[in-house]
N, C-alpha and C. Protein backbone atom coordinates (compact mmCIF):
# COMPACT_ATOMS: atom_id res chain seq x y z
N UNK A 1 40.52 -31.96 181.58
CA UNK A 1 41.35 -30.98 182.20
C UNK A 1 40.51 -30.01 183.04
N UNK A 2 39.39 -29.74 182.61
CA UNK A 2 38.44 -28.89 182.98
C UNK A 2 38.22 -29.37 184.14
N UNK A 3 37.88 -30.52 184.58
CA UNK A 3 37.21 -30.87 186.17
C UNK A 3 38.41 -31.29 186.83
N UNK A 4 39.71 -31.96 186.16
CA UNK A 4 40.75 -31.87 186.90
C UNK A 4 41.16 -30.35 187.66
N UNK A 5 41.14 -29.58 186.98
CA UNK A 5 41.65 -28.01 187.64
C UNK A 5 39.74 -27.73 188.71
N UNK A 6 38.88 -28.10 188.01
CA UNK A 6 38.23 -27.55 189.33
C UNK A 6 38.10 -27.94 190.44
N UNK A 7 38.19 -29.35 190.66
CA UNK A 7 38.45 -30.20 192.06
C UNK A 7 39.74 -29.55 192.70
N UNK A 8 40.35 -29.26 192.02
CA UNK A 8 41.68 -29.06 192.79
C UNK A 8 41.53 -27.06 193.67
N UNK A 9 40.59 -26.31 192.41
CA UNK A 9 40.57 -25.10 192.81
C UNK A 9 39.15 -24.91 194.48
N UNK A 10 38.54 -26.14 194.27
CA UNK A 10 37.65 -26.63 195.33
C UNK A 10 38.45 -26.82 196.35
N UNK A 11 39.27 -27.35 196.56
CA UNK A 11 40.10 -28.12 197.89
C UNK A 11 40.77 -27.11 197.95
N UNK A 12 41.21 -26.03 197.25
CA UNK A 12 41.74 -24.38 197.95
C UNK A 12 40.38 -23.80 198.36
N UNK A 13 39.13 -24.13 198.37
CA UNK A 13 38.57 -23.36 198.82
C UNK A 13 37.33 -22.47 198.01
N UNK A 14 37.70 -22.32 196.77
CA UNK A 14 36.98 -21.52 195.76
C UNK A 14 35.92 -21.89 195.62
N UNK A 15 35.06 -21.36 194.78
CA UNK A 15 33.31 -21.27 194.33
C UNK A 15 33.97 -21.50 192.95
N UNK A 16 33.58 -22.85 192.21
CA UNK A 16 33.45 -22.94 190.85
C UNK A 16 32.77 -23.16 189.97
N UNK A 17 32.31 -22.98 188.94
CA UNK A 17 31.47 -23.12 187.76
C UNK A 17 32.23 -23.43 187.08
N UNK A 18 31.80 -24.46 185.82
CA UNK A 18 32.35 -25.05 184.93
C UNK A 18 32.38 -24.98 183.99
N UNK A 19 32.02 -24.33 182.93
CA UNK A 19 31.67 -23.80 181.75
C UNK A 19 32.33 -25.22 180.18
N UNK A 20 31.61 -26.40 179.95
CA UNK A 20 32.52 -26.70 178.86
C UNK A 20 31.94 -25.77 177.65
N UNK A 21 30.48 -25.61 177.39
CA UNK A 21 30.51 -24.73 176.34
C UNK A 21 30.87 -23.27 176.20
N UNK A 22 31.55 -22.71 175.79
CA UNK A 22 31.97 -21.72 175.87
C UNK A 22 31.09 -20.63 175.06
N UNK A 23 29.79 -21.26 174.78
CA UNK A 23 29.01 -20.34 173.84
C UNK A 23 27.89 -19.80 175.00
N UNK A 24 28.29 -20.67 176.43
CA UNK A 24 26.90 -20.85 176.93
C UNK A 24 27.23 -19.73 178.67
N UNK A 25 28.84 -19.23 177.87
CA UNK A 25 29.53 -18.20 179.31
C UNK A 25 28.82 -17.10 179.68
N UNK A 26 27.80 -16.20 178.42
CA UNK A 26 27.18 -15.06 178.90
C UNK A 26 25.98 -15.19 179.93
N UNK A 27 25.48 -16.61 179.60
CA UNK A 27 24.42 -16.84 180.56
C UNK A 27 25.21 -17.47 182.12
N UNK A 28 25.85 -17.89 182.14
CA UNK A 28 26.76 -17.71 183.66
C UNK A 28 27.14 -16.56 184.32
N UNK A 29 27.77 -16.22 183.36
CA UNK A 29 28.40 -14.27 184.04
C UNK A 29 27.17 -13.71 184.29
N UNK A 30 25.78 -14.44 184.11
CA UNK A 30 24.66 -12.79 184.47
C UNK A 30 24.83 -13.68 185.57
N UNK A 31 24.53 -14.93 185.94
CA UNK A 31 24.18 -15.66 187.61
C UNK A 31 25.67 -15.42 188.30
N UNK A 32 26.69 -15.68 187.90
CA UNK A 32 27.58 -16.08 188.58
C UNK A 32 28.48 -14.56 188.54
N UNK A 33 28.97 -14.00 189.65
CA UNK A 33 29.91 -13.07 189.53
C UNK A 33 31.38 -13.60 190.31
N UNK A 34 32.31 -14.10 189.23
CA UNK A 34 33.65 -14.87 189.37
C UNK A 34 34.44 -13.90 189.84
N UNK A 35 35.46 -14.23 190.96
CA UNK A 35 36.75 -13.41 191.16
C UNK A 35 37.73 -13.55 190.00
N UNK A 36 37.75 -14.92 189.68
CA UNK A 36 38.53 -15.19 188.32
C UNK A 36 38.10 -16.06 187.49
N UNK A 37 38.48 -16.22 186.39
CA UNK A 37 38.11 -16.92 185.12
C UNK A 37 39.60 -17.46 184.93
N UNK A 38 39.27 -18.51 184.23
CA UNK A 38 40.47 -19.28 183.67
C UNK A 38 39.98 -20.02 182.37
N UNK A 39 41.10 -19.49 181.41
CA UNK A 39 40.07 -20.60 180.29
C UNK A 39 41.41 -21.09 179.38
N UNK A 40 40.93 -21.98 178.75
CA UNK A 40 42.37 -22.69 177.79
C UNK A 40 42.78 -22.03 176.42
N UNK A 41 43.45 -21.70 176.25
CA UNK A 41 43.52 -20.78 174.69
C UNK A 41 42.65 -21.70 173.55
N UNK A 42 42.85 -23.00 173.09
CA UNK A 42 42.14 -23.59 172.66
C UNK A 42 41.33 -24.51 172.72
N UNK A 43 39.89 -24.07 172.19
CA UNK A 43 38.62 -24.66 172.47
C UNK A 43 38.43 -25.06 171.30
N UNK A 44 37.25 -25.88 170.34
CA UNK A 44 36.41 -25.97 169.51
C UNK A 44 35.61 -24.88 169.24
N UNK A 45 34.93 -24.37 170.37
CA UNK A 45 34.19 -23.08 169.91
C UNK A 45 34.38 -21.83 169.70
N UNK A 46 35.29 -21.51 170.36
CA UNK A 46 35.83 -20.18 170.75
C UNK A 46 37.10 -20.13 171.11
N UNK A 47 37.87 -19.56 170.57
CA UNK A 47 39.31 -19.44 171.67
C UNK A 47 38.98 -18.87 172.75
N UNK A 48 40.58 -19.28 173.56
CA UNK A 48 40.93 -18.13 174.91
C UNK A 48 40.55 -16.88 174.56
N UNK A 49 41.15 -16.34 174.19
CA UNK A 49 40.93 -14.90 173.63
C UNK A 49 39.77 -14.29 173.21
N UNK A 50 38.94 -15.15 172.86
CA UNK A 50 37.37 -14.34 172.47
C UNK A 50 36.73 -14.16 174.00
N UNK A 51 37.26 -15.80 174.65
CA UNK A 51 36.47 -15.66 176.22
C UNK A 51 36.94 -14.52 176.71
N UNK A 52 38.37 -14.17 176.88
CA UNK A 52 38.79 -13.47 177.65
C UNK A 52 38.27 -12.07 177.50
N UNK A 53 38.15 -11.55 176.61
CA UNK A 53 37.80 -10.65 175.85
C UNK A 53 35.69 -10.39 176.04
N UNK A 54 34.84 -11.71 176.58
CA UNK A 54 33.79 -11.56 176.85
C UNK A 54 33.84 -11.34 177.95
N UNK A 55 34.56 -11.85 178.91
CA UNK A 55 34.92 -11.79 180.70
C UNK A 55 35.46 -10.66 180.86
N UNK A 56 36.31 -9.73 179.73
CA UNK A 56 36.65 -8.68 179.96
C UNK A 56 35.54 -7.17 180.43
N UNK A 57 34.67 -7.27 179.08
CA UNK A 57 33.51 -6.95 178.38
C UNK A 57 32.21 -6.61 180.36
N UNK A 58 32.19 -8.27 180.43
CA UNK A 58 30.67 -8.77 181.53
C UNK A 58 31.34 -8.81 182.40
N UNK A 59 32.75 -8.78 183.14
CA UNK A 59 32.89 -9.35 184.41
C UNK A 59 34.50 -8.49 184.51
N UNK A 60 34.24 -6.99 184.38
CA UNK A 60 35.78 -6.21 184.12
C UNK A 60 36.40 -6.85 185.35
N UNK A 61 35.84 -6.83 186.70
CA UNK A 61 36.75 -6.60 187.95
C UNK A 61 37.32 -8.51 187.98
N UNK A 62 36.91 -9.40 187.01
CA UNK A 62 37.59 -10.53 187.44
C UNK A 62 38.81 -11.12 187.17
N UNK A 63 39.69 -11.44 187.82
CA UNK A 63 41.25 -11.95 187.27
C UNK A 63 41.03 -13.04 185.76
N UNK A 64 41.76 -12.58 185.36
CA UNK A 64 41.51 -13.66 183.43
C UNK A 64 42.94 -14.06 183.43
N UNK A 65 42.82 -15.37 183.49
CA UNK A 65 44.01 -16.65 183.55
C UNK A 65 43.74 -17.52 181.77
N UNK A 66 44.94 -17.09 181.33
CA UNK A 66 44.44 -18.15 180.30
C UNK A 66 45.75 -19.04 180.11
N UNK A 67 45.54 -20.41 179.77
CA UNK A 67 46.05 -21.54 179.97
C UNK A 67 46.69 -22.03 178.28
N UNK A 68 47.88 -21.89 178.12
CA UNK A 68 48.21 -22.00 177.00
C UNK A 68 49.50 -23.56 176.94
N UNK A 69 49.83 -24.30 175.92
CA UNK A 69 50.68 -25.05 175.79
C UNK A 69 51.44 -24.12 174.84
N UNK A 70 51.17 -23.09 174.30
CA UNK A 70 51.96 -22.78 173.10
C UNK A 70 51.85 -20.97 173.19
N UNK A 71 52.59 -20.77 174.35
CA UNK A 71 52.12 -19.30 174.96
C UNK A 71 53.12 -18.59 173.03
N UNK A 72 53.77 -18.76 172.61
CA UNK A 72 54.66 -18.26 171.82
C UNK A 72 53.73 -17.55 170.18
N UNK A 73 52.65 -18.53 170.32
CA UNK A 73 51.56 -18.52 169.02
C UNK A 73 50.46 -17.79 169.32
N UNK A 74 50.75 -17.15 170.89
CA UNK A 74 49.44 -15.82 170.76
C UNK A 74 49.98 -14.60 169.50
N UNK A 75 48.53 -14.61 169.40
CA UNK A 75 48.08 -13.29 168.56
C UNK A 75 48.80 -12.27 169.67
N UNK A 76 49.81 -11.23 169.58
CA UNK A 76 49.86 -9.98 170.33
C UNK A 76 48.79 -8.94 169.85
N UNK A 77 48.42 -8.85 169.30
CA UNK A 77 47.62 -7.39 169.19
C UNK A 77 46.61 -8.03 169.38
N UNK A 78 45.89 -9.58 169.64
CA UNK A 78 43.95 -9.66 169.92
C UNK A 78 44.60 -9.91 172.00
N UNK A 79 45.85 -10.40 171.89
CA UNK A 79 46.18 -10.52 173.57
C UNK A 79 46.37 -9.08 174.11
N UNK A 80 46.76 -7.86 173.28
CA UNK A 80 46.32 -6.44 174.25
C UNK A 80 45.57 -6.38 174.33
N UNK A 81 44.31 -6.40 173.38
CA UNK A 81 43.08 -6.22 173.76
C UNK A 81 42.57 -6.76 174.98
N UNK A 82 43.15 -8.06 175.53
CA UNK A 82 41.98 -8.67 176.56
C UNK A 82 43.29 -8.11 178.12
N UNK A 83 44.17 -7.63 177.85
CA UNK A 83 45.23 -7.49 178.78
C UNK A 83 44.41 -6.42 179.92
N UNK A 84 44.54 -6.44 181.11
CA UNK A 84 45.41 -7.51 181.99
C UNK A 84 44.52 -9.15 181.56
N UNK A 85 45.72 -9.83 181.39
CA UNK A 85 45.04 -11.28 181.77
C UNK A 85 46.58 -11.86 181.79
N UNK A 86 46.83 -12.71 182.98
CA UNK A 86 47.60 -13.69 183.52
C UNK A 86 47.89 -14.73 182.32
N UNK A 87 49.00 -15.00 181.81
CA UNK A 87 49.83 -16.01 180.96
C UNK A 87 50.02 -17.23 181.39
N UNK A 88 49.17 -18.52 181.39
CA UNK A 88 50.21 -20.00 182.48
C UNK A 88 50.23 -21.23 181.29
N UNK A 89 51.50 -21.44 181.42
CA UNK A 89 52.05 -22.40 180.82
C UNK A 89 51.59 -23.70 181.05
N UNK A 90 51.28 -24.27 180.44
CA UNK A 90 50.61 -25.50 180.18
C UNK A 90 52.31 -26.42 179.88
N UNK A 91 51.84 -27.68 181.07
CA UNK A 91 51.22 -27.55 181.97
C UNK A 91 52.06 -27.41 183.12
N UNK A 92 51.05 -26.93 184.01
CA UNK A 92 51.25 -25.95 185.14
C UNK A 92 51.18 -27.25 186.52
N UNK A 93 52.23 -26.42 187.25
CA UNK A 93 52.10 -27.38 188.83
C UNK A 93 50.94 -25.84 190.01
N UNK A 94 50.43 -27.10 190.43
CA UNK A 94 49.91 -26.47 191.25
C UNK A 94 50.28 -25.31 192.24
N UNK A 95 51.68 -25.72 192.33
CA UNK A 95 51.94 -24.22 193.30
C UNK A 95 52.14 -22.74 192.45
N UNK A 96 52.85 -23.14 190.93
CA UNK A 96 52.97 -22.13 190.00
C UNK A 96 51.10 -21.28 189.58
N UNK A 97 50.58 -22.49 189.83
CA UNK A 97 48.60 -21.98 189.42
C UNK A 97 48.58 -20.82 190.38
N UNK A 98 48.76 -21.95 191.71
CA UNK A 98 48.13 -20.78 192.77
C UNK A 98 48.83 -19.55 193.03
N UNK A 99 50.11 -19.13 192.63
CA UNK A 99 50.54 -18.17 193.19
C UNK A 99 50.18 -17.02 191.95
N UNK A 100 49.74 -17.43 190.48
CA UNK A 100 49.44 -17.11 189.20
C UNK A 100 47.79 -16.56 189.76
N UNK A 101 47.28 -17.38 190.56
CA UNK A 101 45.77 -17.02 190.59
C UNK A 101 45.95 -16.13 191.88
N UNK A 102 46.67 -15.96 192.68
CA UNK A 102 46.51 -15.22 193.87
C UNK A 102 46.11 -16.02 195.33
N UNK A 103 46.42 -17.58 194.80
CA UNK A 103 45.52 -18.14 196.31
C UNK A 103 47.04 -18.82 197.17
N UNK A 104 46.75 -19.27 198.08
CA UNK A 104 48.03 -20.01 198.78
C UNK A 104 46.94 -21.59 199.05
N UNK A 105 48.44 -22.10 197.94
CA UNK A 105 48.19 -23.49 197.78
C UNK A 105 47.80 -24.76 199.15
N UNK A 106 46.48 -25.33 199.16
CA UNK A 106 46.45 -26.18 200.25
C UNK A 106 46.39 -27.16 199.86
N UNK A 107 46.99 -27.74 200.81
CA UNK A 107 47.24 -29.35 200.12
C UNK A 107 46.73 -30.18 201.20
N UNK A 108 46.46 -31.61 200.32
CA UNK A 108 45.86 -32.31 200.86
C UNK A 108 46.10 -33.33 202.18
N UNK A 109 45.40 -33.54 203.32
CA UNK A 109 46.11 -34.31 204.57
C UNK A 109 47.48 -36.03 203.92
C-alpha cells in the first residue's frame, strides 16, 4: 500500500519518502522537512497515532493524514492529542486523497 500511494502522490507531483519502519521516522524528519505525512493507523511497530503524535512533536507545520479502515475504533482522547490531523477512510479514491491532502488530482495521459 505504501508504494502504491507513493507512485501515485509522485505523478501529482510531490517529494516522497517512504518510511516502512516506523521506528526509523525521527531520523527522516531531521533530513527531510515534509509538507505532509500520511501514515496508516495500523502498523506492527507503532500505530498511527504514536507517528502522528512524533510528526506532531518534529515537524508541527506538516499536514498529518492518517489512513484508517476502522476510523470508528480510534482512541478519542490519544486522537486529540495529535489533532489537527486529517481522518481518510480506507479505502480511499484518489480524488477523495487529493482533495483530503490539499493537491488537485492529475491524472494520467
Amino acid at each position: 500500500m505504501a508504494h502504491a500511494l507513493a507512485r501515485w502522490l509522485k505523478r501529482q507531483g510531490a517529494a516522497v519518502r517512504v518510511v516502512l519502519d516506523p521506528l526509523t521516522l525521527e531520523v527522516v524528519l531531521a533530513e527531510f522537512e515534509p509538507t505532509h505525512v500520511v501514515s496508516d493507523l495500523i502498523m506492527p511497530a507503532r500505530d498511527g497515532l504514536e507517528v502522528m503524535s512524533l510528526v506532531k512533536r518534529l515537524a508541527p507545520l506538516a499536514v498529518r493524514s492518517l489512513l484508517s479502515g476502522s476510523l470508528d475504533s480510534l482512541d478519542a482522547e490519544r486522537l486529540r492529542e495529535v489533532m489537527p490531523c486529517r481522518l481518510v477512510a480506507k479505502p480511499w479514491s484518489d480524488v477523495s486523497l487529493a482533495f483530503e491532502l490539499g493537491l488537485e488530482e492529475k491524472r494520467s495521459p
